[in-house]
C-alpha atoms as a PDB file:
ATOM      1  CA  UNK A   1       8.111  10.724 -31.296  1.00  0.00           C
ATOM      2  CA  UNK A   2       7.753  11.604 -27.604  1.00  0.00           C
ATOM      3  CA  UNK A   3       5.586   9.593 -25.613  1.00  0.00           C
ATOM      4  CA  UNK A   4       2.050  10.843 -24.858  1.00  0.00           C
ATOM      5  CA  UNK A   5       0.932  10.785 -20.990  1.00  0.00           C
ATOM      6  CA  UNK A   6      -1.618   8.318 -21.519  1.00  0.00           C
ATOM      7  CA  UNK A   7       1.413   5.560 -22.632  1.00  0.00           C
ATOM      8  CA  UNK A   8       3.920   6.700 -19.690  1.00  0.00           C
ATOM      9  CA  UNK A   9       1.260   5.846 -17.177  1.00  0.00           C
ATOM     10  CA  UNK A  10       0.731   2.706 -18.797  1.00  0.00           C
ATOM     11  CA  UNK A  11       4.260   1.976 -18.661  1.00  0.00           C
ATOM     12  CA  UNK A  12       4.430   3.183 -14.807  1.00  0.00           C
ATOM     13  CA  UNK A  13       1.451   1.062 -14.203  1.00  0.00           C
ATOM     14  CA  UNK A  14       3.158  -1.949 -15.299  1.00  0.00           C
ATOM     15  CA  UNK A  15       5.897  -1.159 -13.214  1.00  0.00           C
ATOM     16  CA  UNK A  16       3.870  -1.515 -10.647  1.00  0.00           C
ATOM     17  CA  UNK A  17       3.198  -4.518 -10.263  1.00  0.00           C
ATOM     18  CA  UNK A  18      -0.620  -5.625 -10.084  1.00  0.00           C
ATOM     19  CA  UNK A  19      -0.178  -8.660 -12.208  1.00  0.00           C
ATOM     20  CA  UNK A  20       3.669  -9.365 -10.449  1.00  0.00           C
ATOM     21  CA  UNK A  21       3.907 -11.477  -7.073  1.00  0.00           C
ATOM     22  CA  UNK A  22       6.218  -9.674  -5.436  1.00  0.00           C
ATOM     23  CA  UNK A  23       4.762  -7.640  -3.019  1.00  0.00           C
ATOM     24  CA  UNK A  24       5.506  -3.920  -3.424  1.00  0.00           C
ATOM     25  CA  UNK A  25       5.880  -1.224  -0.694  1.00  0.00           C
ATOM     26  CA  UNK A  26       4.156   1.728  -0.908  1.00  0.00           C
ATOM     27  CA  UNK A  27       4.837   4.887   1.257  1.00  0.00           C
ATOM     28  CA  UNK A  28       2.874   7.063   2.513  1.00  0.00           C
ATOM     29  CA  UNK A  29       3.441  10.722   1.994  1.00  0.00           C
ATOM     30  CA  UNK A  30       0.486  12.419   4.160  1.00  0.00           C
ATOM     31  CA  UNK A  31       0.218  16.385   3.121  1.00  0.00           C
ATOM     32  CA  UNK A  32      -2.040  17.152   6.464  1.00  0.00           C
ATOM     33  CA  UNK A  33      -2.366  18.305   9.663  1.00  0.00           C
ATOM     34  CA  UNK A  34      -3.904  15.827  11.490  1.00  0.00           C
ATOM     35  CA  UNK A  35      -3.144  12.432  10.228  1.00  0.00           C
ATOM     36  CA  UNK A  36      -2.812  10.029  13.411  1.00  0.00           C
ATOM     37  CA  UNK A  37       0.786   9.149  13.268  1.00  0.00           C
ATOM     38  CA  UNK A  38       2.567  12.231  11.395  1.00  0.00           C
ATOM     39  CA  UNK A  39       0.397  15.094  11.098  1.00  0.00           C
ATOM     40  CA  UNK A  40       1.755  18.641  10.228  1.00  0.00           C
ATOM     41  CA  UNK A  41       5.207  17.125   9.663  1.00  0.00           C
ATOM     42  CA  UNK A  42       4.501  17.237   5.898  1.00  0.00           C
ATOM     43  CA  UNK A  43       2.060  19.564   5.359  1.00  0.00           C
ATOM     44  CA  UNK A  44       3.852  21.861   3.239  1.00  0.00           C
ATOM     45  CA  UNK A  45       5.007  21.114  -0.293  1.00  0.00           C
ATOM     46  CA  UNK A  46       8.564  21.287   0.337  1.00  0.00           C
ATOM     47  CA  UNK A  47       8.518  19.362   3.724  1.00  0.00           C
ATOM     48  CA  UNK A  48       6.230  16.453   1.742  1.00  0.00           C
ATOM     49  CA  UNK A  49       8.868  16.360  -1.657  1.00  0.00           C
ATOM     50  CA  UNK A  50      11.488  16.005   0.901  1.00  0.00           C
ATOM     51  CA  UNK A  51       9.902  13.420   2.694  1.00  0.00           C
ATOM     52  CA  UNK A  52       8.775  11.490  -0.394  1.00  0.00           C
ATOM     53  CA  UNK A  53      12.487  11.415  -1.533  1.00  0.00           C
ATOM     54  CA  UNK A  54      13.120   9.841   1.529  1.00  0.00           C
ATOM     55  CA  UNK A  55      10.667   7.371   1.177  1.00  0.00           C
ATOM     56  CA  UNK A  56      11.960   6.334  -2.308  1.00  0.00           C
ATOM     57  CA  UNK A  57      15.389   6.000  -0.798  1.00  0.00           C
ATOM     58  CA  UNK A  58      14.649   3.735   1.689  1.00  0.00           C
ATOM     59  CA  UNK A  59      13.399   2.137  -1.819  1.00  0.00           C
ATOM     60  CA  UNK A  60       8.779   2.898  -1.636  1.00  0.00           C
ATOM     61  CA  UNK A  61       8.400   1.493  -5.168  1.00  0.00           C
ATOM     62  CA  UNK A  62       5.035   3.548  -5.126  1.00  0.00           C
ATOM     63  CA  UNK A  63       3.877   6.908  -2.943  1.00  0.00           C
ATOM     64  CA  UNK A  64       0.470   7.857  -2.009  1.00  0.00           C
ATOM     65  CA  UNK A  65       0.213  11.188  -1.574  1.00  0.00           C
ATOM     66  CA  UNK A  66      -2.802  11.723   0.732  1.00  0.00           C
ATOM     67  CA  UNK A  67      -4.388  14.929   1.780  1.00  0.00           C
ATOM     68  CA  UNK A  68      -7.208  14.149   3.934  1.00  0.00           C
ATOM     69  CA  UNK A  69      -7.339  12.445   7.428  1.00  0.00           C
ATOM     70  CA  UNK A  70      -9.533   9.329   7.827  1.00  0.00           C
ATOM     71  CA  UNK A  71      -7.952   9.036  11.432  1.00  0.00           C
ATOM     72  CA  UNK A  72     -10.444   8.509  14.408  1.00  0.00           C
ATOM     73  CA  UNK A  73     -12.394  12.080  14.903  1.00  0.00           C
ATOM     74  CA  UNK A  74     -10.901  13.324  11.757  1.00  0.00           C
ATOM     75  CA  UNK A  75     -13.276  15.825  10.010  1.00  0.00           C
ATOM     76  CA  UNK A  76     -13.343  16.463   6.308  1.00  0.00           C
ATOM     77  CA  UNK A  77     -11.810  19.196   4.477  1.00  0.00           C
ATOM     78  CA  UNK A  78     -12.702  21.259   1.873  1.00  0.00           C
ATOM     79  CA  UNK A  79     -12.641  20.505  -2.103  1.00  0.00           C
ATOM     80  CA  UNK A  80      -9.880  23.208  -2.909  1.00  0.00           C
ATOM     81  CA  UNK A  81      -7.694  22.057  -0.008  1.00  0.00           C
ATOM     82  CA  UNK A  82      -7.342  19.022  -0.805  1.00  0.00           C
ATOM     83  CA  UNK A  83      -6.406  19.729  -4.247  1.00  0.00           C
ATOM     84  CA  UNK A  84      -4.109  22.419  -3.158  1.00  0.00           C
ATOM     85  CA  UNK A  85      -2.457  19.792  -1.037  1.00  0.00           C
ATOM     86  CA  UNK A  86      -2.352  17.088  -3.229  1.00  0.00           C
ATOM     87  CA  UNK A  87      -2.171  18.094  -6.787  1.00  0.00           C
ATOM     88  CA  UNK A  88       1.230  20.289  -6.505  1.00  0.00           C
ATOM     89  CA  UNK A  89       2.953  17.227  -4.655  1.00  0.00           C
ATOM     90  CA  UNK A  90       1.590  14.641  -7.479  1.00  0.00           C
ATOM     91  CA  UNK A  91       2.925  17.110 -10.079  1.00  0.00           C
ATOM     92  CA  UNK A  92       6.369  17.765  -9.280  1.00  0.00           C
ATOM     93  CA  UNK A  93       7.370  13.703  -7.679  1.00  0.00           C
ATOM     94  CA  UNK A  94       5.408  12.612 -11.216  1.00  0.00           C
ATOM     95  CA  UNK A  95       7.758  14.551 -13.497  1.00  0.00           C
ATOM     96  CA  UNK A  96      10.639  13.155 -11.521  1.00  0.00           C
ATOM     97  CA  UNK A  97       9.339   9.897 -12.840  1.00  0.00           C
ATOM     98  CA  UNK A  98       7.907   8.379  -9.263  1.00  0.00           C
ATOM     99  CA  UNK A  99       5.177   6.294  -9.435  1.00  0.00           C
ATOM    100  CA  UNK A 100       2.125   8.329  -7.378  1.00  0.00           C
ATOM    101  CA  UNK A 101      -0.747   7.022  -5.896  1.00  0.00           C
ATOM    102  CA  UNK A 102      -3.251   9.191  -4.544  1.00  0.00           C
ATOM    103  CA  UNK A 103      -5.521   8.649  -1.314  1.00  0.00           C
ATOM    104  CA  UNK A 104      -8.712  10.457  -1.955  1.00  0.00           C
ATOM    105  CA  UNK A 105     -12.369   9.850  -1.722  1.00  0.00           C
ATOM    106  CA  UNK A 106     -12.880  12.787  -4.302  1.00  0.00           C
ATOM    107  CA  UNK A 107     -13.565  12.225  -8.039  1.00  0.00           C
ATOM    108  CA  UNK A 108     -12.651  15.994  -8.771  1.00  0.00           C
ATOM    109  CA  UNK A 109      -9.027  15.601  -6.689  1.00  0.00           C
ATOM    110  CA  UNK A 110      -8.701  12.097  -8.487  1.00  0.00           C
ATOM    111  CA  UNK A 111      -9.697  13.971 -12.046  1.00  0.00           C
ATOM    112  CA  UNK A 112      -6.990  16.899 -11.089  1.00  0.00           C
ATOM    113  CA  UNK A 113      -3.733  14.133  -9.822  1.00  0.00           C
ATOM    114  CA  UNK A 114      -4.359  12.112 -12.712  1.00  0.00           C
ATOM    115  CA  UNK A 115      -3.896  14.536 -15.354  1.00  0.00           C
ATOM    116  CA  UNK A 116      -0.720  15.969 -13.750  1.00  0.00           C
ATOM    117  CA  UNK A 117       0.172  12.164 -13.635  1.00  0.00           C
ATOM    118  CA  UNK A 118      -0.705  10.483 -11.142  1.00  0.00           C
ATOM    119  CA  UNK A 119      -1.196   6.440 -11.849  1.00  0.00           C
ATOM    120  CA  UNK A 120      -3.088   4.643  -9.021  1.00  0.00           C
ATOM    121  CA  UNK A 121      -6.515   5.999  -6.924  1.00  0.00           C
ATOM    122  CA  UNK A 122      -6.460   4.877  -3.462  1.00  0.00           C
ATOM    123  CA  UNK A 123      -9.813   5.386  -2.452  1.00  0.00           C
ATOM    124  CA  UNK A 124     -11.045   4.396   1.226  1.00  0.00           C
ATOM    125  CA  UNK A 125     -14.773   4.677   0.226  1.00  0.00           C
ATOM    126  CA  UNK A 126     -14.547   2.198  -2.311  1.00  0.00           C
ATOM    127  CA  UNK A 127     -15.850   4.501  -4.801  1.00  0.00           C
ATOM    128  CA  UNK A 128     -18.999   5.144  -2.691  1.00  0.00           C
ATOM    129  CA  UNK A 129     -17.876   8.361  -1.191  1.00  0.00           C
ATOM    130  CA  UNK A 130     -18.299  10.134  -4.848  1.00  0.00           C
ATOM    131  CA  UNK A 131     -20.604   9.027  -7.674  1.00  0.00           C
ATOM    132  CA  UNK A 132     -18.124   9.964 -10.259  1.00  0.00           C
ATOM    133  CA  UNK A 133     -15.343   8.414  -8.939  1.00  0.00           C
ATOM    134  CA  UNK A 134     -15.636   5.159 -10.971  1.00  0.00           C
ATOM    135  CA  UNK A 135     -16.587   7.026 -14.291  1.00  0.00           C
ATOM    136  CA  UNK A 136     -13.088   9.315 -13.884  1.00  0.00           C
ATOM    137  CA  UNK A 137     -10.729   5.873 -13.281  1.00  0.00           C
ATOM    138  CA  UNK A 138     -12.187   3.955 -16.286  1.00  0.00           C
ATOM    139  CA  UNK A 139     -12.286   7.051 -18.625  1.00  0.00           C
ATOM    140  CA  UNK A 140      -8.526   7.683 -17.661  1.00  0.00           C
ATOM    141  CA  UNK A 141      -7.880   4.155 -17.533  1.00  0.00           C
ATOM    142  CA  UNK A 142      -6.028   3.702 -13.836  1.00  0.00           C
ATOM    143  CA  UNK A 143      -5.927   1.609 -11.458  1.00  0.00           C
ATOM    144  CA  UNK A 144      -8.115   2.145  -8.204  1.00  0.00           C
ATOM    145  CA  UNK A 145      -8.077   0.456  -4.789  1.00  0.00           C
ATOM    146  CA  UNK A 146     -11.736  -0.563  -3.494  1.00  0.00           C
ATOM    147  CA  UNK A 147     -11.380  -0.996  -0.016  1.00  0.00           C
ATOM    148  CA  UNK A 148     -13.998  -2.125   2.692  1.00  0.00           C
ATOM    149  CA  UNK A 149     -15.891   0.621   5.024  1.00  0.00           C
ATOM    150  CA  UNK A 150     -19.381   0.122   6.038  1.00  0.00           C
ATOM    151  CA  UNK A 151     -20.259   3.661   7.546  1.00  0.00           C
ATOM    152  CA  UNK A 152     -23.128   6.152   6.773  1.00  0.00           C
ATOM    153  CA  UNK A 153     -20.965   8.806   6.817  1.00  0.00           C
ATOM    154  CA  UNK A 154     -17.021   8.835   5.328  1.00  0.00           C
ATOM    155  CA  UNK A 155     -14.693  10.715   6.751  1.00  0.00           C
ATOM    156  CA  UNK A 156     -13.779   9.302  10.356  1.00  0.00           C
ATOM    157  CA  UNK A 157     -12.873   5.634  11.043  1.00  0.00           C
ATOM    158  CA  UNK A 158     -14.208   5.909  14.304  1.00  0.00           C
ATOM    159  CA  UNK A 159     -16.815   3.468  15.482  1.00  0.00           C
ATOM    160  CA  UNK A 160     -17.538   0.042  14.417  1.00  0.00           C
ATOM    161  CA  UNK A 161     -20.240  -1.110  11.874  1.00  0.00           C
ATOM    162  CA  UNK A 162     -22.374  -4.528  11.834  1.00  0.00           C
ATOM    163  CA  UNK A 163     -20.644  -7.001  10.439  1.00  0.00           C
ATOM    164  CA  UNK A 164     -22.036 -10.194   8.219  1.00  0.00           C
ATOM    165  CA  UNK A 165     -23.610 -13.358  10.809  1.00  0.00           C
ATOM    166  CA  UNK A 166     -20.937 -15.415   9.195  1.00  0.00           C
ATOM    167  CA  UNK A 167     -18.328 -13.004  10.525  1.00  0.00           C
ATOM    168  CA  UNK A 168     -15.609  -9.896   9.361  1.00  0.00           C
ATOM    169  CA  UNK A 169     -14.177 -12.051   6.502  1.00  0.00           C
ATOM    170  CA  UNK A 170     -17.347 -13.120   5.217  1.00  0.00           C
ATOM    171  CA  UNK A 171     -18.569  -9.627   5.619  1.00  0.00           C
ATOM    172  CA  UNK A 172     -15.566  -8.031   3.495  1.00  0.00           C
ATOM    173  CA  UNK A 173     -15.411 -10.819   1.091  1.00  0.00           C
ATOM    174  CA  UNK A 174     -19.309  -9.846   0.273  1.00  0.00           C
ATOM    175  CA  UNK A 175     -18.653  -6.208   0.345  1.00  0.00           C
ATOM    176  CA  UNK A 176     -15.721  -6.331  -2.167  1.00  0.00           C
ATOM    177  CA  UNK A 177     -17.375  -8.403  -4.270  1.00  0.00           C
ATOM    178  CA  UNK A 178     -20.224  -6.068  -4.859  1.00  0.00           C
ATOM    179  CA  UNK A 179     -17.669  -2.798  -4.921  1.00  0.00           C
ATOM    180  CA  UNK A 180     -15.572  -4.717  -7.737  1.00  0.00           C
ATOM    181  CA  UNK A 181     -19.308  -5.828  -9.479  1.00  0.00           C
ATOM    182  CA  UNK A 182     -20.318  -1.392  -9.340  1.00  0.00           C
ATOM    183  CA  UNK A 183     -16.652  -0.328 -10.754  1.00  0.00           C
ATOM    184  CA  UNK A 184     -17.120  -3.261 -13.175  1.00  0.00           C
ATOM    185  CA  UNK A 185     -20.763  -1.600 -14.497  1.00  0.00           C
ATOM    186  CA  UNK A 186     -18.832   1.927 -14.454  1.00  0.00           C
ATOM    187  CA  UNK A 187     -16.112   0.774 -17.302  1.00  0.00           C
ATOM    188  CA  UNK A 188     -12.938  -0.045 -15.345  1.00  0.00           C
ATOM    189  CA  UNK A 189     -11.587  -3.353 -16.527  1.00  0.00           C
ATOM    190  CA  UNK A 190     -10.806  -6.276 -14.060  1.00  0.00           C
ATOM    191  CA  UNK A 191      -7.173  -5.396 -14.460  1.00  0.00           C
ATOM    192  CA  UNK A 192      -7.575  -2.234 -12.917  1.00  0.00           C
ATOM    193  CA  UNK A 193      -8.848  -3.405  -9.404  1.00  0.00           C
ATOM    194  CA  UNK A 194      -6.857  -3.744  -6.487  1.00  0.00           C
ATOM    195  CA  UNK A 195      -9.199  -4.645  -3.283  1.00  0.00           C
ATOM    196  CA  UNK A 196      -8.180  -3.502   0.616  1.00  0.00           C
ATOM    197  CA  UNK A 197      -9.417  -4.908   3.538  1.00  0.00           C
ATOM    198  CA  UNK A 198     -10.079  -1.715   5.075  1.00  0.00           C
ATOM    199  CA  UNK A 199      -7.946  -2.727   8.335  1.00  0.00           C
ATOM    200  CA  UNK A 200      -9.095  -0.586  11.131  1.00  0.00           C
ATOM    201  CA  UNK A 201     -11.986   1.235   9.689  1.00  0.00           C
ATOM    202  CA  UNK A 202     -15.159   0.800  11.150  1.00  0.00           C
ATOM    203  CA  UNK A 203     -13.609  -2.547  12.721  1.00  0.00           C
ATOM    204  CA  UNK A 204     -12.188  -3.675  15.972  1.00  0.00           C
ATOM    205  CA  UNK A 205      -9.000  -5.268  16.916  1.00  0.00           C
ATOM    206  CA  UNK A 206     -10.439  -8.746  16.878  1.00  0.00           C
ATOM    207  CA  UNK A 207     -11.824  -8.177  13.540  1.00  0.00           C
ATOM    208  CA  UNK A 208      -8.612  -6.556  11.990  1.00  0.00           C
ATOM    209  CA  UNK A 209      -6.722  -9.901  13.429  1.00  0.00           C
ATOM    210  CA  UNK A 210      -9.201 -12.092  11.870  1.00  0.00           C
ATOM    211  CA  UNK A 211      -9.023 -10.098   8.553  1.00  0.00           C
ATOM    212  CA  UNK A 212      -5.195 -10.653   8.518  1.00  0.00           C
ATOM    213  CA  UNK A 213      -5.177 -14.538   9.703  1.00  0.00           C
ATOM    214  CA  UNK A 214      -8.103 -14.656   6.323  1.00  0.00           C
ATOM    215  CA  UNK A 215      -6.027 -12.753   4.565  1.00  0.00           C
ATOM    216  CA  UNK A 216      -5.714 -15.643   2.169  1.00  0.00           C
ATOM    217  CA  UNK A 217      -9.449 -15.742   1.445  1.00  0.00           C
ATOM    218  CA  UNK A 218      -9.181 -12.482   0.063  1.00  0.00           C
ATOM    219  CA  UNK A 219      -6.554 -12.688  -2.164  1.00  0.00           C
ATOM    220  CA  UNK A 220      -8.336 -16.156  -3.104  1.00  0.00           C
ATOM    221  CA  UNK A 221     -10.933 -13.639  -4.895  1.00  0.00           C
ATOM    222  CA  UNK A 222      -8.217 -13.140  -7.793  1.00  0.00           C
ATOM    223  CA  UNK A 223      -7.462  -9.584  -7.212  1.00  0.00           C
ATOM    224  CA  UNK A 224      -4.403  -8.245  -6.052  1.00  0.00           C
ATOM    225  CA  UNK A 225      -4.640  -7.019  -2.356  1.00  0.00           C
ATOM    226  CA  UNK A 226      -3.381  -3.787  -0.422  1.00  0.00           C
ATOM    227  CA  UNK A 227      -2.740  -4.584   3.253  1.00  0.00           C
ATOM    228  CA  UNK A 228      -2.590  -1.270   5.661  1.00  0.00           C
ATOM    229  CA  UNK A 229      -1.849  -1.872   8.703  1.00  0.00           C
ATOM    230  CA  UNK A 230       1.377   0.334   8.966  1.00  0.00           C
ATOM    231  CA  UNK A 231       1.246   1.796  12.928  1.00  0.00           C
ATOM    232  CA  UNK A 232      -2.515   1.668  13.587  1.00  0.00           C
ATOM    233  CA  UNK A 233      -4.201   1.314  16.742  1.00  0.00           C
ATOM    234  CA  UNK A 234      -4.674  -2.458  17.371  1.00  0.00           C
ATOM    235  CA  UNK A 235      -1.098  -3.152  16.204  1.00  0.00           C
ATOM    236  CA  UNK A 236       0.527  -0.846  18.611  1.00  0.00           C
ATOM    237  CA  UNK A 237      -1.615  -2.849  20.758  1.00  0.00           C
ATOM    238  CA  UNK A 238       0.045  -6.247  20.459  1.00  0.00           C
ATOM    239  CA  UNK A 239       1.986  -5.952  23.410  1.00  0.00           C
ATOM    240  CA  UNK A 240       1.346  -5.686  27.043  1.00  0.00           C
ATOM    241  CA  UNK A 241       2.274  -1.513  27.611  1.00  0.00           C
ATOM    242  CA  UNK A 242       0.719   1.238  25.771  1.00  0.00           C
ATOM    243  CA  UNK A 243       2.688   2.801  22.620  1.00  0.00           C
ATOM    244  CA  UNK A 244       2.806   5.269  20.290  1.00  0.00           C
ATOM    245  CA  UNK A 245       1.967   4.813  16.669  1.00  0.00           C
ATOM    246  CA  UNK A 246       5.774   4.740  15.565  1.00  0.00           C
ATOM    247  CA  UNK A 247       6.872   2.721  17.977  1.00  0.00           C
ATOM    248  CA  UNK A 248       4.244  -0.179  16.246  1.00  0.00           C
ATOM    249  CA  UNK A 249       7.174  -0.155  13.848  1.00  0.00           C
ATOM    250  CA  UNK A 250       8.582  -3.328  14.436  1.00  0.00           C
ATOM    251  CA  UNK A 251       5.069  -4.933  14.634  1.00  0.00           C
ATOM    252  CA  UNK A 252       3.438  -3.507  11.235  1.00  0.00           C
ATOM    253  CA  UNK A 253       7.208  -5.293   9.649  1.00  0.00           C
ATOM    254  CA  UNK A 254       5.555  -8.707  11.102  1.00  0.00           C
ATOM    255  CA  UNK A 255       2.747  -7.933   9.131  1.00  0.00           C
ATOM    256  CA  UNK A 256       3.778  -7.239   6.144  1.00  0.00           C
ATOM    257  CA  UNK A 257       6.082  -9.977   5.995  1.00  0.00           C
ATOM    258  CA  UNK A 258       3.216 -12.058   6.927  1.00  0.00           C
ATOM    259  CA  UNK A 259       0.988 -10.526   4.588  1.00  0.00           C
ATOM    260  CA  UNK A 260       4.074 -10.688   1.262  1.00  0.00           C
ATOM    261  CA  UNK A 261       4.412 -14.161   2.260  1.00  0.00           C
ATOM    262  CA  UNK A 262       0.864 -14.966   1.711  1.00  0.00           C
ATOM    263  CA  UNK A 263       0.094 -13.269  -1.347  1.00  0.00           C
ATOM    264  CA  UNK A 264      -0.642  -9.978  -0.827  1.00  0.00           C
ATOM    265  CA  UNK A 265      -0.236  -7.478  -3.661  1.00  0.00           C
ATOM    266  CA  UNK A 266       1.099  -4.365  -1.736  1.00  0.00           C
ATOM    267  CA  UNK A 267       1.802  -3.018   1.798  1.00  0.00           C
ATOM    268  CA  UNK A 268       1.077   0.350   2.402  1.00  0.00           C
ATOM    269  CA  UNK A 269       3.739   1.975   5.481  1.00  0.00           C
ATOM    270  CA  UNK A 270       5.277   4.622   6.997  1.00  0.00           C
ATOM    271  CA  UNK A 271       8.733   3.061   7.665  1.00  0.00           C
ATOM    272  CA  UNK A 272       9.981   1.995   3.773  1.00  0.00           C
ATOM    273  CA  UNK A 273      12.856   0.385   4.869  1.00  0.00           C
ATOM    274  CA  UNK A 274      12.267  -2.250   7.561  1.00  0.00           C
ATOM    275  CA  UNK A 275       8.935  -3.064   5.729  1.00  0.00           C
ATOM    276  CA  UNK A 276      10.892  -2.896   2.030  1.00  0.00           C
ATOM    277  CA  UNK A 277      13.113  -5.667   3.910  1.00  0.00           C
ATOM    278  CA  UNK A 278      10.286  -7.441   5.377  1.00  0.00           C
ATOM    279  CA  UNK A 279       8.704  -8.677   2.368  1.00  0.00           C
ATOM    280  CA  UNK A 280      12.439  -9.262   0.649  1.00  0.00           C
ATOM    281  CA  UNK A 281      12.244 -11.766   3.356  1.00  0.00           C
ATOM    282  CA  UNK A 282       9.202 -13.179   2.447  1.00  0.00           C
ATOM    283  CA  UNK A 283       9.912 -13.672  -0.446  1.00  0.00           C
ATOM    284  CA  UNK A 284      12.890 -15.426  -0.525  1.00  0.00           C
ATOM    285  CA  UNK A 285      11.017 -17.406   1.962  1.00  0.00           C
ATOM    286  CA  UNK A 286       8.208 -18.491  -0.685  1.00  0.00           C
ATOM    287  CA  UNK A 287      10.565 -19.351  -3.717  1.00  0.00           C
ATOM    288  CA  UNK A 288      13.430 -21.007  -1.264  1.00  0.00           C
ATOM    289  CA  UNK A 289      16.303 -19.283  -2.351  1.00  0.00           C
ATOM    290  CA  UNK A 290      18.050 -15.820  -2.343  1.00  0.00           C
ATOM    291  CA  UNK A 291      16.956 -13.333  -4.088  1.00  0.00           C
ATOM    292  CA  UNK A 292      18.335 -12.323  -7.764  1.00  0.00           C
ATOM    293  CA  UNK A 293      21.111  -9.952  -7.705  1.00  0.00           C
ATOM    294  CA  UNK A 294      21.163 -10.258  -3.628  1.00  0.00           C
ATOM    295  CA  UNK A 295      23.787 -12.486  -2.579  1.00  0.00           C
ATOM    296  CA  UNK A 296      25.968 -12.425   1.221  1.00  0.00           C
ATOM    297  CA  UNK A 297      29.216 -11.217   1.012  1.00  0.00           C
ATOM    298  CA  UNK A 298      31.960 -14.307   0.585  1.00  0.00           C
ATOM    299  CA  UNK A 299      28.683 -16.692  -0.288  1.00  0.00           C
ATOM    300  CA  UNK A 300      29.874 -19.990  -1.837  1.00  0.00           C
ATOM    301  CA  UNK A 301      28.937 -20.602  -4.886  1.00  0.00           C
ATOM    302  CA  UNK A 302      25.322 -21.936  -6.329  1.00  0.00           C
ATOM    303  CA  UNK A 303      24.742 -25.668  -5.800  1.00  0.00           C
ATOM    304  CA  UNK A 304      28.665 -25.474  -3.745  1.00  0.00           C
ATOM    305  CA  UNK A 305      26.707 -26.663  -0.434  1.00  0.00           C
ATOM    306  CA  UNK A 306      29.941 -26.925   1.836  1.00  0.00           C
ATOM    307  CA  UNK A 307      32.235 -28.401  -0.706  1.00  0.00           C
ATOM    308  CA  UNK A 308      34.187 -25.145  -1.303  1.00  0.00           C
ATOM    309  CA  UNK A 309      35.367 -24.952   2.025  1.00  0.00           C
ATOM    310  CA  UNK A 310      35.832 -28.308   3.099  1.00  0.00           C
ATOM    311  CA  UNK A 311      37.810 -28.187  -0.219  1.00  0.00           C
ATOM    312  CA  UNK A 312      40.305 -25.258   1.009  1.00  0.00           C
ATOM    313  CA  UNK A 313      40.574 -26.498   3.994  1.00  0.00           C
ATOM    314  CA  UNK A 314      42.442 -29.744   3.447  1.00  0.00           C
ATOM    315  CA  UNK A 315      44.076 -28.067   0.783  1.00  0.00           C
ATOM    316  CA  UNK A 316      48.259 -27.787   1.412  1.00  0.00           C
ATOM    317  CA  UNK A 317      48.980 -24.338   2.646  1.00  0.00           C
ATOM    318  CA  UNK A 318      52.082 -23.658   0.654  1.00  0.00           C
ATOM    319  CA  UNK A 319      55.050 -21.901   1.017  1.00  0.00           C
ATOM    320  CA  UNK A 320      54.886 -19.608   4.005  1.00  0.00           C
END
């Protein structure tokens, strides 16, 4: 009997992850022409396949296909372009058996991915950008990312909104909490909630910082996390000269080994393979030993310690 849709996106949603520690990668696949750190590269369906197969050979376990700028100044486009970006992209890496997120603030674009096979919603709003939104993920029963940005009008991050007396983590905390409690009314089960931060949205680089050092906090709210931080502003910032977004490379691996190693469920990035090693490191870090099926070349053997070549050394050489 061949599998309907419904039970290989169940399947690919378990690959995924959102009830597994380790802390996947997912890579970002933008199909626009004005995204801050690679827009127009991809913009065309051939130039985004090619760059998605790319991304899962560095080894993105998942790839959000995105076709709409939320950068600084970005403006909004239309309906039909969006799902002429998107929904070709989701339909030909999805038959090739990739798992495919989708970045979209749109119910109707969510509606159109999902039935070509899409299996995770990414949506920046929170679900706040489009009524319908909610109603489409529980009916279809996928995953979707609530993530935090206070604005009164989606579409640019620009600008910075008032945050909670307590402070940003107190503020996002608060602001998750009644996302997760509206997609809760709508019909999507707990299962199906992953929460984001929202890093550099509406938000400074002091509050990004402080979201990342209460990173634990959020995760403490039992719902898997997506940290995305991959080459944005303030962490291009970290140093003392000014630098473009790629060259934040090396800083956006910190985080995410940072953020793997304290819980979160996902980093979203541009550069698969340094961050894809990152959080390797992390974990091996957290459970104090290698990794399964990773070992060094010439390792000695489990529980050996030095033994095994103390052993061969003060063994007789033999005949020459």
């Amino acid at each position: 009997m061949t599998e309907s849709p419904v039970q290989a996106q169940a399947e690919q949603q378990a690959e995924m992850g959102i009830e597994n520690q380790l802390c996947k990668v997912m890579g970002i696949v933008n199909v626009t022409e004005d995204s801050f750190s690679d827009g127009g590269l991809y913009k065309t369906f051939d130039a985004a396949i090619a760059h998605a197969h790319e991304l899962v050979d560095q080894g993105a376990h998942i790839l959000d296909i995105g076709g709409e700028s939320t950068r600084p100044g970005a403006h909004r486009v239309s309906e039909d372009e969006e799902i002429a970006r998107v929904v070709p992209v989701v339909r030909e890496l999805a038959a090739e058996g990739h798992l495919v997120s989708v970045d979209t603030m749109r119910a109707s674009v969510a509606q159109a991915a999902i039935a070509e096979g899409a299996v995770f919603i990414n949506d920046v709003s929170g679900g706040l950008a489009d009524p319908n939104m909610y109603t489409v993920c529980a009916d279809a029963d996928v995953p979707i990312c609530l993530m935090h940005w206070k604005t009164d009008r989606f579409g640019s991050a620009s600008g910075r909104a008032e945050t909670h007396p307590d402070g940003i983590v107190a503020d996002v905390r608060e602001h998750l909490l009644q996302l997760v409690d509206g997609a809760l009314a709508a019909g999507i089960v707990e299962e199906n909630i992953v929460l984001d931060p929202g890093l550099g949205f509406a938000k400074n680089a002091d509050d990004n910082w402080a979201l990342l050092h209460g990173l634990p906090e959020l995760i403490d709210l039992g719902f898997p996390v997506l940290v995305g931080a991959s080459r944005k502003r303030f962490v291009a910032a970290v140093g003392d000269e000014a630098r473009t977004p790629k060259q934040a490379d090396a800083a956006t691996t910190a985080i995410s080994a940072l953020s793997a190693a304290a819980g979160a469920w996902a980093v979203r990035v541009h550069n698969v393979a340094d961050n894809l090693d990152a959080v390797r490191v992390a974990q091996a870090w957290n459970l104090g030993r290698s990794l399964t099926g990773y070992t060094a070349a010439g390792d000695y053997p489990e529980g050996g310690s030095n033994r095994a070549a103390q052993s061969a050394e003060s063994a007789p050489e033999g005949n020459e």
